[in-house]
C-alpha atoms as a PDB file:
ATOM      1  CA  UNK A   1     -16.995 -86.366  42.339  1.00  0.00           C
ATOM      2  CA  UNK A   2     -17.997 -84.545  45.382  1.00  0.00           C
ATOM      3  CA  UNK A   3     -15.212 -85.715  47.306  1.00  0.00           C
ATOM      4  CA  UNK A   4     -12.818 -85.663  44.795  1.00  0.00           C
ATOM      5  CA  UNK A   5     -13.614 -81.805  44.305  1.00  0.00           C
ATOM      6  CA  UNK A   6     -13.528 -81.356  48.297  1.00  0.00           C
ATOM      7  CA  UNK A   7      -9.626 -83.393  48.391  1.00  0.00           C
ATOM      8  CA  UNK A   8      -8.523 -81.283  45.349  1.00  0.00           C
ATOM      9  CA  UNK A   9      -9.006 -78.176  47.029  1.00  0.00           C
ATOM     10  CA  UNK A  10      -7.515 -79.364  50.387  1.00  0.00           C
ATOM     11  CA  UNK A  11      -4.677 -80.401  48.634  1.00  0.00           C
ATOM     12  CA  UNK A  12      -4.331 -77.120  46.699  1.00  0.00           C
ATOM     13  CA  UNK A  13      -4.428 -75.540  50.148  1.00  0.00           C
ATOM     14  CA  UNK A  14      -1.339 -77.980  51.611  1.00  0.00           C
ATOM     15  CA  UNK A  15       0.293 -76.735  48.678  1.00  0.00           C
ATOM     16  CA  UNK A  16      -0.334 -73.124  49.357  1.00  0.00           C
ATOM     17  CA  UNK A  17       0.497 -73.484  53.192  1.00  0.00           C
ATOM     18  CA  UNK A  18       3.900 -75.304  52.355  1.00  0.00           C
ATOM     19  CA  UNK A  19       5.126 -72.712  49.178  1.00  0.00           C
ATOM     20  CA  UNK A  20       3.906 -69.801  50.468  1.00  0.00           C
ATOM     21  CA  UNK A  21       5.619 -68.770  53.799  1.00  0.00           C
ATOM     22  CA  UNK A  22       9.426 -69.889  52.300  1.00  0.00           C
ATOM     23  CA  UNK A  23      12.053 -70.766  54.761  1.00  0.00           C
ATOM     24  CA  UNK A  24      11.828 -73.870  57.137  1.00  0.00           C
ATOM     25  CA  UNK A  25       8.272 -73.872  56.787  1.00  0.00           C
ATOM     26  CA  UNK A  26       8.474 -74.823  53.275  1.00  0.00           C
ATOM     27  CA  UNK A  27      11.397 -77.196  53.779  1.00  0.00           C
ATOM     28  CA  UNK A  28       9.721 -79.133  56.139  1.00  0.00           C
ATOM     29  CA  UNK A  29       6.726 -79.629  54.322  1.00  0.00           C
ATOM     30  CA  UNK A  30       8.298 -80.664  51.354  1.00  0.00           C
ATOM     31  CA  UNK A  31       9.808 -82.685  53.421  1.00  0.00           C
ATOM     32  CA  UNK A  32       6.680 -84.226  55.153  1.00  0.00           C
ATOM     33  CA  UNK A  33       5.072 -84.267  51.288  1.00  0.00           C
ATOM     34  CA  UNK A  34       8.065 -86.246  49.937  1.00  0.00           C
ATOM     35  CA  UNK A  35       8.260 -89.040  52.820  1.00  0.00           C
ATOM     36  CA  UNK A  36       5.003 -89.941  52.730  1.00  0.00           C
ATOM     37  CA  UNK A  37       5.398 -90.208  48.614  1.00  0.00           C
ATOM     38  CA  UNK A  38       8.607 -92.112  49.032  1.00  0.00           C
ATOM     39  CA  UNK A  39       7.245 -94.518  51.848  1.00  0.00           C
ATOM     40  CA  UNK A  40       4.386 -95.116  49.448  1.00  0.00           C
ATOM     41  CA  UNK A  41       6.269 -95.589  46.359  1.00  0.00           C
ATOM     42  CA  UNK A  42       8.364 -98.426  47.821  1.00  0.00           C
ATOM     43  CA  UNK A  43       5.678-100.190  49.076  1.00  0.00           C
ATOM     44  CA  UNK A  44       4.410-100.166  45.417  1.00  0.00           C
ATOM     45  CA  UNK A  45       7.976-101.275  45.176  1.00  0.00           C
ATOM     46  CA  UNK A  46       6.954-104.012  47.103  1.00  0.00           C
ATOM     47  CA  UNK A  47       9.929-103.458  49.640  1.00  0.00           C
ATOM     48  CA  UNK A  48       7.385-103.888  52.703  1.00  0.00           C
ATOM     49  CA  UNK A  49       5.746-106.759  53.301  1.00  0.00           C
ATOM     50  CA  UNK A  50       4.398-106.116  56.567  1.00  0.00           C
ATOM     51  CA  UNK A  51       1.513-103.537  56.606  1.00  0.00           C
ATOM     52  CA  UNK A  52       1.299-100.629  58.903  1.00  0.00           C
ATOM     53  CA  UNK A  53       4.862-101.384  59.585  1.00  0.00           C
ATOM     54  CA  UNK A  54       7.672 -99.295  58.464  1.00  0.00           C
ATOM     55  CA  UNK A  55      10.205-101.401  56.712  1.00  0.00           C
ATOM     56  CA  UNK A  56      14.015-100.439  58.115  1.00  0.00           C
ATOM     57  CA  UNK A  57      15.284 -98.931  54.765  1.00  0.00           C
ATOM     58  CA  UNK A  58      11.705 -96.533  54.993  1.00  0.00           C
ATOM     59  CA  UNK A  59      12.961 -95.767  57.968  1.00  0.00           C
ATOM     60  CA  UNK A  60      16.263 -94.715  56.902  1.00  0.00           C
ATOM     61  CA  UNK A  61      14.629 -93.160  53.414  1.00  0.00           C
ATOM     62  CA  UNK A  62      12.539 -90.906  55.417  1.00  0.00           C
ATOM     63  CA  UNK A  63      15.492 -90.247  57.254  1.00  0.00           C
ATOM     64  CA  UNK A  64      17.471 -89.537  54.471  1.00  0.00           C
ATOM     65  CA  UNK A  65      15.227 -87.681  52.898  1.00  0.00           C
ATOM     66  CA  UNK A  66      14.353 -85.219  55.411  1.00  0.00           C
ATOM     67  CA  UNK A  67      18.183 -85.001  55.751  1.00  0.00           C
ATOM     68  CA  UNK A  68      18.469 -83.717  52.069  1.00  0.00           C
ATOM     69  CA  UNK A  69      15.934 -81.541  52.480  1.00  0.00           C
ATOM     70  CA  UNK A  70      17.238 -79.648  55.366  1.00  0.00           C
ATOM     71  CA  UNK A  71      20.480 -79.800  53.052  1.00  0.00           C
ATOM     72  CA  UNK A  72      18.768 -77.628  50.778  1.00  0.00           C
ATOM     73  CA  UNK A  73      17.497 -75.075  53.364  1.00  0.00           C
ATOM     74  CA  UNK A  74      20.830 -74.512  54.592  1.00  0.00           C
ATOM     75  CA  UNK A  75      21.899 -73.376  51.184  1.00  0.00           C
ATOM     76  CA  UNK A  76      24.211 -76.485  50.196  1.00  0.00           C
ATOM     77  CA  UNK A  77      25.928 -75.853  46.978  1.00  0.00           C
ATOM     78  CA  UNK A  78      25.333 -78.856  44.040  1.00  0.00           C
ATOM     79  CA  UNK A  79      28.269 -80.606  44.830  1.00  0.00           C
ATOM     80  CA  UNK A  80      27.434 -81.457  48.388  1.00  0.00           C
ATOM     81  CA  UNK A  81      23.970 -82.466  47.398  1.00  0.00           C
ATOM     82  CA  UNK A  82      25.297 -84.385  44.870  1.00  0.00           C
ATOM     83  CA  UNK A  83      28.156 -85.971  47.162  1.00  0.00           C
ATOM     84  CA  UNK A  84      25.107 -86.639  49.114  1.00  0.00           C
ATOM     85  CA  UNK A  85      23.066 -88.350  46.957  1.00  0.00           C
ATOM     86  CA  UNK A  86      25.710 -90.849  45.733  1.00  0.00           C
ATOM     87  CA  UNK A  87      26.968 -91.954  49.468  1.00  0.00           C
ATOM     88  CA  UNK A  88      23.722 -92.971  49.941  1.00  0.00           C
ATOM     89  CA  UNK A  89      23.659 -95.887  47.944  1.00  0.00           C
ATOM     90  CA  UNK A  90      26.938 -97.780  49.517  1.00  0.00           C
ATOM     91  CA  UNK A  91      25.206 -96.862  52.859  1.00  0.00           C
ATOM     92  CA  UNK A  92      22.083 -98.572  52.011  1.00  0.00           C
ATOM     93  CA  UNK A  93      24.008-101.653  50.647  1.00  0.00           C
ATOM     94  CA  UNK A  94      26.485-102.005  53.451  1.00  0.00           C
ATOM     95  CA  UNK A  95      23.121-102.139  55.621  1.00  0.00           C
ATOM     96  CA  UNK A  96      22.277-105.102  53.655  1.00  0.00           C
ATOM     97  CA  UNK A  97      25.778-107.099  53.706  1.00  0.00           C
ATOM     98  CA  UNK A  98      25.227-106.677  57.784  1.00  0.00           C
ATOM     99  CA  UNK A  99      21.776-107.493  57.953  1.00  0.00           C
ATOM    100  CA  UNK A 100      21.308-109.971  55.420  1.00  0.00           C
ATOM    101  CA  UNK A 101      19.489-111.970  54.659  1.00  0.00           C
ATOM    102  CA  UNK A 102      16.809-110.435  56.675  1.00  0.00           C
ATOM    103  CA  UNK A 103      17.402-107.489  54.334  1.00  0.00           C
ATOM    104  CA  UNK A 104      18.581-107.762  50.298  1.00  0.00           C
ATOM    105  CA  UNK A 105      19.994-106.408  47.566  1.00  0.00           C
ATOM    106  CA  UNK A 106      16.320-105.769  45.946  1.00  0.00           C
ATOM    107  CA  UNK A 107      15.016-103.575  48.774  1.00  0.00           C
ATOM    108  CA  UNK A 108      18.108-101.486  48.897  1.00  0.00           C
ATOM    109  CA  UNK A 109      18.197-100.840  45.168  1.00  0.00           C
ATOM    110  CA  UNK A 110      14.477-100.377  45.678  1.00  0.00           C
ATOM    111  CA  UNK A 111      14.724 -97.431  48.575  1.00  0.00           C
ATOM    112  CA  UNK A 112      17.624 -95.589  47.099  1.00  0.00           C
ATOM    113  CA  UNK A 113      15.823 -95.308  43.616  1.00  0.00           C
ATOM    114  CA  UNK A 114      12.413 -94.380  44.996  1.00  0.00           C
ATOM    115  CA  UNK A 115      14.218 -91.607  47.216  1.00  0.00           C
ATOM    116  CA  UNK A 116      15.785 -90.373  44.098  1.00  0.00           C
ATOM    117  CA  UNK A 117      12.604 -90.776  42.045  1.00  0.00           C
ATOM    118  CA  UNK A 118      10.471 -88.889  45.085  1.00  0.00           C
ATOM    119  CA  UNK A 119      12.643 -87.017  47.181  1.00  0.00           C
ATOM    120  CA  UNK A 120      15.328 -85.713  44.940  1.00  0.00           C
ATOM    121  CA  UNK A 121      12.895 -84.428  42.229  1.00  0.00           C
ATOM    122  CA  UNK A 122      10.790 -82.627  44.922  1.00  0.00           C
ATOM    123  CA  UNK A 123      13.735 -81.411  46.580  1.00  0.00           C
ATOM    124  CA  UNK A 124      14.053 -79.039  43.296  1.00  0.00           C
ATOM    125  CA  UNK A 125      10.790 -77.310  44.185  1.00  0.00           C
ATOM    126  CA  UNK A 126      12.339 -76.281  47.347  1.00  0.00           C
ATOM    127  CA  UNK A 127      15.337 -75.407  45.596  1.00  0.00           C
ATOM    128  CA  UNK A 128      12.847 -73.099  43.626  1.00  0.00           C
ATOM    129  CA  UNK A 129      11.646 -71.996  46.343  1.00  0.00           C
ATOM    130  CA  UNK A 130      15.050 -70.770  47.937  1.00  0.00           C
ATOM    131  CA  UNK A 131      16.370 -68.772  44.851  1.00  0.00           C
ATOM    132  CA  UNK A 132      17.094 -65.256  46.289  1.00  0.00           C
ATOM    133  CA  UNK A 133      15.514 -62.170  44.916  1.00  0.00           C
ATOM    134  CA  UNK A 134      13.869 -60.037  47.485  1.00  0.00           C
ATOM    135  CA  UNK A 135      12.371 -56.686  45.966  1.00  0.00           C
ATOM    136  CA  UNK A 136      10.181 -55.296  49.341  1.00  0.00           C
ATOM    137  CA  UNK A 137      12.171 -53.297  51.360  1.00  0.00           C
ATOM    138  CA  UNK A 138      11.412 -54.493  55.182  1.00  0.00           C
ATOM    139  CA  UNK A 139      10.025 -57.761  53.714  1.00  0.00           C
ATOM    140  CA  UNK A 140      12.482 -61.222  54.659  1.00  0.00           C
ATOM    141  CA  UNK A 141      14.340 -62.041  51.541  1.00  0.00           C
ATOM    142  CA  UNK A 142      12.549 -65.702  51.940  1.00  0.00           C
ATOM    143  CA  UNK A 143       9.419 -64.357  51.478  1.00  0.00           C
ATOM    144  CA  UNK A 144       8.347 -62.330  48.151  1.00  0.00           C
ATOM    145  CA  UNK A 145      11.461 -63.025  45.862  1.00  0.00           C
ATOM    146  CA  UNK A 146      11.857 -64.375  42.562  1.00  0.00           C
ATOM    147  CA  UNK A 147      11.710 -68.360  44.364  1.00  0.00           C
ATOM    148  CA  UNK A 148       8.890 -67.057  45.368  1.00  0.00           C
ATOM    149  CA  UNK A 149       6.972 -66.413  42.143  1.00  0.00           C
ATOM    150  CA  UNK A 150       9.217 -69.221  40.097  1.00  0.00           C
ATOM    151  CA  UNK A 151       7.475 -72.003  42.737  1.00  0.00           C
ATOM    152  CA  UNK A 152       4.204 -71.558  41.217  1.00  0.00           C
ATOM    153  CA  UNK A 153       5.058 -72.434  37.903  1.00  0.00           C
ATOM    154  CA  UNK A 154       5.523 -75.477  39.117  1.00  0.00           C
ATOM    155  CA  UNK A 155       2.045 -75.826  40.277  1.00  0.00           C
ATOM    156  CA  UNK A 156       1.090 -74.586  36.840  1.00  0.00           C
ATOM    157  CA  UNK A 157       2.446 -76.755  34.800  1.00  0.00           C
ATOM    158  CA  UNK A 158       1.630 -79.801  36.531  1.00  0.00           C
ATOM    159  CA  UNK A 159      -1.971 -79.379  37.830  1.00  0.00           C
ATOM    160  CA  UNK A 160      -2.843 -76.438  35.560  1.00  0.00           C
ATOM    161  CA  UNK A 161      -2.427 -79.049  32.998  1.00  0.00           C
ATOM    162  CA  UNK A 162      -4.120 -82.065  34.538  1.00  0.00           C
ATOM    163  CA  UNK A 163      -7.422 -79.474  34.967  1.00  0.00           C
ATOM    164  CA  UNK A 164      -7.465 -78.447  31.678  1.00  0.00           C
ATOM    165  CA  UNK A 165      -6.721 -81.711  30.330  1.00  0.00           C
ATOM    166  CA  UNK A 166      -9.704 -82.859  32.134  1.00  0.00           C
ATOM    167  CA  UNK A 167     -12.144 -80.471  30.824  1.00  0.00           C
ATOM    168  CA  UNK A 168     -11.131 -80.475  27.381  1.00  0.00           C
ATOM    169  CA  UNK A 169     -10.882 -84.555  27.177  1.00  0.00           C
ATOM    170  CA  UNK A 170     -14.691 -84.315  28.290  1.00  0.00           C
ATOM    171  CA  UNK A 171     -15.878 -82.195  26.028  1.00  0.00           C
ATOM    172  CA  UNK A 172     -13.231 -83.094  22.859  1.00  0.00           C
ATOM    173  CA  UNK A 173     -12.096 -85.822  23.692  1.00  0.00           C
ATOM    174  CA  UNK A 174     -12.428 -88.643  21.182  1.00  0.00           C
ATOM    175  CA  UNK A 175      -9.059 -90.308  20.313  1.00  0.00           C
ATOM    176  CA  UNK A 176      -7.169 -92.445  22.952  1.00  0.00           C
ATOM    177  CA  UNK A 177      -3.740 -91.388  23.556  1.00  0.00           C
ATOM    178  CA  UNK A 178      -2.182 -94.514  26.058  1.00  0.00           C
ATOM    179  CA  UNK A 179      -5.392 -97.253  25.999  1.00  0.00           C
ATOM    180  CA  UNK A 180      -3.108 -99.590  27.653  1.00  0.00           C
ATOM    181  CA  UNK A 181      -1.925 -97.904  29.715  1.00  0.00           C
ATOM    182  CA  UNK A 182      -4.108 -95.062  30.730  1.00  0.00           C
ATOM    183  CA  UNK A 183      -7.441 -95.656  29.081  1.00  0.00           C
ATOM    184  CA  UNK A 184      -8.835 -92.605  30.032  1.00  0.00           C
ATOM    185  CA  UNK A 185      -6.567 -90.630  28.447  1.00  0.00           C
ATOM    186  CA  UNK A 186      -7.298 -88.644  25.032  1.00  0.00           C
ATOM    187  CA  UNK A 187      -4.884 -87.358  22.593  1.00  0.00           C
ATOM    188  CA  UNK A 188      -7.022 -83.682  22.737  1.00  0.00           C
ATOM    189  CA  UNK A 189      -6.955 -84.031  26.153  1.00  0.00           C
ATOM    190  CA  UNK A 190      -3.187 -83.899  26.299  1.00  0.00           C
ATOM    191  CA  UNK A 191      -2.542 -81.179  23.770  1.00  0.00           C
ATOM    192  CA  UNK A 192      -5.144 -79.061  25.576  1.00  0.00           C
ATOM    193  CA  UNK A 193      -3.517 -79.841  28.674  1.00  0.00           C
ATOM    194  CA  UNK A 194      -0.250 -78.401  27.355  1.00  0.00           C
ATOM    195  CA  UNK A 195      -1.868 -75.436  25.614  1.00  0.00           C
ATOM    196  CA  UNK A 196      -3.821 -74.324  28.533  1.00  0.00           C
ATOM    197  CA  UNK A 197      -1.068 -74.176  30.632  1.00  0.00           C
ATOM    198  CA  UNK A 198       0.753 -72.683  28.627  1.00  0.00           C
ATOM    199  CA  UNK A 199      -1.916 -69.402  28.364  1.00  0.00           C
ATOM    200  CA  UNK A 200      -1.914 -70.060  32.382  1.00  0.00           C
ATOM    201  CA  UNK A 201       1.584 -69.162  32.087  1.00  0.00           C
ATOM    202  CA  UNK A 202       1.046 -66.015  30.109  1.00  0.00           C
ATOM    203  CA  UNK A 203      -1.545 -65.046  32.387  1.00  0.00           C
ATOM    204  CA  UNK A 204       0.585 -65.761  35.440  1.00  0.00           C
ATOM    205  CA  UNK A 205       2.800 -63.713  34.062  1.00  0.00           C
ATOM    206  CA  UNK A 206       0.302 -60.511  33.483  1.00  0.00           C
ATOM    207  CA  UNK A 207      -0.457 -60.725  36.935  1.00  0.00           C
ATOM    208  CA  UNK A 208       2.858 -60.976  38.008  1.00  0.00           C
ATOM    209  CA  UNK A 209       4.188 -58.266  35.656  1.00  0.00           C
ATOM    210  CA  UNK A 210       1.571 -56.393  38.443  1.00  0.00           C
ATOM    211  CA  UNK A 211       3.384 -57.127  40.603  1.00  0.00           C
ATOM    212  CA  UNK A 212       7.024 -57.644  40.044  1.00  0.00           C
ATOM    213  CA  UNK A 213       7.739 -56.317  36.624  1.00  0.00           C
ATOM    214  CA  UNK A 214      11.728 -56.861  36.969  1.00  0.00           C
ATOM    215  CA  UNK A 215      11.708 -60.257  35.152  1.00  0.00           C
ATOM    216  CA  UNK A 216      13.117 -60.381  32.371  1.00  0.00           C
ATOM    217  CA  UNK A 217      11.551 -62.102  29.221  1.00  0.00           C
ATOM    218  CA  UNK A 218       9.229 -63.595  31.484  1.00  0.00           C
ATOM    219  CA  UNK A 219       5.831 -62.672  29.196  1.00  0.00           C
ATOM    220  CA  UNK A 220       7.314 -65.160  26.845  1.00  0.00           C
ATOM    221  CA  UNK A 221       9.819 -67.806  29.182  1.00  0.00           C
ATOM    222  CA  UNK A 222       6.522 -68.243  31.770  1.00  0.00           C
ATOM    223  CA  UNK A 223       4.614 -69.770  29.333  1.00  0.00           C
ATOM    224  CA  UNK A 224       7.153 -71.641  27.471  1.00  0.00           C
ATOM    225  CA  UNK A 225       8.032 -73.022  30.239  1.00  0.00           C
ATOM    226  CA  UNK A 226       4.649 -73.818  31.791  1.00  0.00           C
ATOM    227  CA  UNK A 227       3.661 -75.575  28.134  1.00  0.00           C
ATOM    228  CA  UNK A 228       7.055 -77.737  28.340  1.00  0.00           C
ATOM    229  CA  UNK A 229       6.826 -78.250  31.891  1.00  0.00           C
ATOM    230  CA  UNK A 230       3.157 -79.882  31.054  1.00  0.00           C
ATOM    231  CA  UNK A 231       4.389 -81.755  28.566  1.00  0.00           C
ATOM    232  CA  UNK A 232       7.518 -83.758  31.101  1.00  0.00           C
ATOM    233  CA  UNK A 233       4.216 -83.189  34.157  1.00  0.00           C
ATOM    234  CA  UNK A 234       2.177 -86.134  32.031  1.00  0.00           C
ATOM    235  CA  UNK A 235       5.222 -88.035  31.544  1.00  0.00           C
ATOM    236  CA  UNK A 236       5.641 -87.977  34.904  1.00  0.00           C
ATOM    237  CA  UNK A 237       1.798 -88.810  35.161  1.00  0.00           C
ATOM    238  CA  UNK A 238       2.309 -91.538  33.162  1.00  0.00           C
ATOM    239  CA  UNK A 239       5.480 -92.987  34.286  1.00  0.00           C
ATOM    240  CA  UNK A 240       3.503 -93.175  37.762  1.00  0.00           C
ATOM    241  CA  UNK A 241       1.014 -94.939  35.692  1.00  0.00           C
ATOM    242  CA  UNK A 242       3.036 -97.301  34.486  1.00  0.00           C
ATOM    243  CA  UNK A 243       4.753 -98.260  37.430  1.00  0.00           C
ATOM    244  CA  UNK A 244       1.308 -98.823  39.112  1.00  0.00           C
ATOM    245  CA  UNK A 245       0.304-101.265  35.881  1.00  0.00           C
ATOM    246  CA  UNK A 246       3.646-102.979  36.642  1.00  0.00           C
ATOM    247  CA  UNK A 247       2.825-103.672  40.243  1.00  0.00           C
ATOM    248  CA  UNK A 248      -0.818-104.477  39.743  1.00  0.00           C
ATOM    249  CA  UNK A 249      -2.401-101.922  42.564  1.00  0.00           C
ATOM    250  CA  UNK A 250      -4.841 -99.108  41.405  1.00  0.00           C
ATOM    251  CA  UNK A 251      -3.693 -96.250  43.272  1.00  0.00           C
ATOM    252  CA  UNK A 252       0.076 -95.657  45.967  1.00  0.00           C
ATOM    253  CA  UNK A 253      -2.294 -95.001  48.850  1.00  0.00           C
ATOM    254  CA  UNK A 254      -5.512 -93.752  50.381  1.00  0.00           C
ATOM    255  CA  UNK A 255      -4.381 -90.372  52.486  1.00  0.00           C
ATOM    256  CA  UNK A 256      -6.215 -88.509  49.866  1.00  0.00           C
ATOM    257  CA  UNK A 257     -10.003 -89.327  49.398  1.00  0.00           C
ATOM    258  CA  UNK A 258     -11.064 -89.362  45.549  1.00  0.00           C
ATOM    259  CA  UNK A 259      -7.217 -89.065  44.561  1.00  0.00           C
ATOM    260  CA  UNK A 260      -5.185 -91.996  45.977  1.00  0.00           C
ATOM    261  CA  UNK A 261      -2.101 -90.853  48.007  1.00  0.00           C
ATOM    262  CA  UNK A 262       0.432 -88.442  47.670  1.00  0.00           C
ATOM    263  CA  UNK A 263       2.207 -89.521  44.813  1.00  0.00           C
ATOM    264  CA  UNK A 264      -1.378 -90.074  42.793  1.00  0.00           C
ATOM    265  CA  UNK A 265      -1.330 -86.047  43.433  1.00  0.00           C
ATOM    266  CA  UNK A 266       1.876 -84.972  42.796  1.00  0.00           C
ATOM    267  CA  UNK A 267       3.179 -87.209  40.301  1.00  0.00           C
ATOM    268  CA  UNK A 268       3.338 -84.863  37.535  1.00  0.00           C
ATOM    269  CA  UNK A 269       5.711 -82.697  39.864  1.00  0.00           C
ATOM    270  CA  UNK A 270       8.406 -85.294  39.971  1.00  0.00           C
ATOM    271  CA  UNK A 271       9.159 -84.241  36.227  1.00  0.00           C
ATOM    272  CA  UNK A 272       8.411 -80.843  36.539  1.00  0.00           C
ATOM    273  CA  UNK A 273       9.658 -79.352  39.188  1.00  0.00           C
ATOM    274  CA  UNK A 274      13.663 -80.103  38.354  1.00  0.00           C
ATOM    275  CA  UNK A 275      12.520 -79.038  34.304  1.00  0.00           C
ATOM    276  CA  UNK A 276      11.543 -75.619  35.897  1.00  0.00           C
ATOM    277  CA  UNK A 277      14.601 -75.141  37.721  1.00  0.00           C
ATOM    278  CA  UNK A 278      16.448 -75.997  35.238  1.00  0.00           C
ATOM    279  CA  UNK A 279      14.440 -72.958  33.021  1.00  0.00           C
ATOM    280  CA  UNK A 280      15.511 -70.629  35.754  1.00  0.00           C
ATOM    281  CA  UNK A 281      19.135 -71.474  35.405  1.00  0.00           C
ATOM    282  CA  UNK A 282      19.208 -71.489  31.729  1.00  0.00           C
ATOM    283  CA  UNK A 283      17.379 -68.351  30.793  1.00  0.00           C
ATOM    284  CA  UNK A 284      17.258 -66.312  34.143  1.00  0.00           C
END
């Protein structure tokens, strides 16, 4: 417990050192965070077979994916993201027709899903992060701006959730929501997880309101969309889950002592971080 505690509050300080500062700084360690999650989600994948040993299409998925990333930074518009995203898979596959059969179909298919499952989804919290607001005069517009305070909802929704779902399972928890598939699980531990981040998200936005008080609706859109965003954060949990069942491994890696690897970490963001943006659009 000890070291999960210690790893949980390392991780929580990765998170702060990549959102905080904006700009490249944040791009490339979204980057960094989404390579290593994509590199361990197709070797769940089972795409490598050698260990220790990038596979060529990691290669070219790490690649790829610090491409799109940098993509982002540079303010691409949709379209060229998404003209991005799609000539990707006819790249990966006309790899294969020239290297086959020392390369298939199946590890293709696999790398260009898992880099749309990990590194498109996080992409959107750097997309968050880049939304243009700045209110300090002086201050870099990549710094305090509405991105700025719209990234941490994010965080909210996802681990906000997973804490309080934790404490209230213990102490309420009596029904089993997923036994199959996540035994652990409790149906009170869920809802609470929901509900408290949703009153995270009013208090987040007290404190911003502090701060920043030019957003509008936000005493009633932060939490909304810090309860909703919990709710797609344990699908996400889950989906990880599942996938994980599928392949028969307990955990996508060991980077993180106590947690597993990246994507045992930051699962829940895969869902939530593209739901949030998606809030921002819609109501802001």
């Amino acid at each position: 417990m000890k070291t999960r505690v210690i790893s949980g509050v390392a991780v929580v300080a990765i998170i702060l050192a990549v959102i905080w500062p904006g700009g490249i700084v944040s791009a490339l360690g979204i980057a960094a965070i989404s390579s290593i999650g994509f590199v361990e989600f197709t070797n769940a994948l089972g795409i490598n077979s050698k260990e220790n040993k990038l596979h060529l299409f990691q290669f070219l998925g790490i690649c790829a994916t610090v491409a799109y990333d940098l993509l982002i930074f540079s303010g691409a518009d949709y379209r060229m993201l998404m003209l991005y995203i799609v000539i990707l898979l006819p790249l990966f596959m006309l790899i294969t027709v020239i290297t086959y059969p020392a390369n298939n179909s199946k590890q293709a298919f696999s790398a260009y899903v898992s880099f749309v499952y990990v590194a498109v989804s996080l992409g959107f919290l750097l997309m968050t992060r880049n939304l243009k607001d700045p209110f300090v005069p002086g201050v870099p517009s990549s710094f305090f701006n509405r991105g700025f305070f719209m990234s941490w909802l994010i965080v909210i929704s996802a681990w906000g959730c997973d804490t309080c779902a934790y404490f209230v399972g213990v102490l309420l928890g009596r029904h089993k929501a997923f036994p199959k598939l996540s035994p652990r699980k409790s149906i009170e531990g869920c809802i609470g997880g929901s509900v408290g981040a949703g009153l995270l998200g009013l208090l987040y936005a007290f404190i911003v309101g502090l701060i920043w008080p030019v957003i509008p609706g936000m005493y009633w859109i932060f939490p909304l969309t810090c309860f909703m965003g919990s709710i797609l954060g344990q699908v996400g949990d889950l989906s990880a889950s599942a996938v994980k069942r599928d392949m028969g491994i307990k955990d996508y890696g060991k980077i993180i002592p106590g947690h597993g690897g990246v994507l045992d970490r930051f699962d829940s963001m895969i869902f939530t971080a593209p739901m949030i943006y998606l809030c921002y659009v819609l109501f802001l």
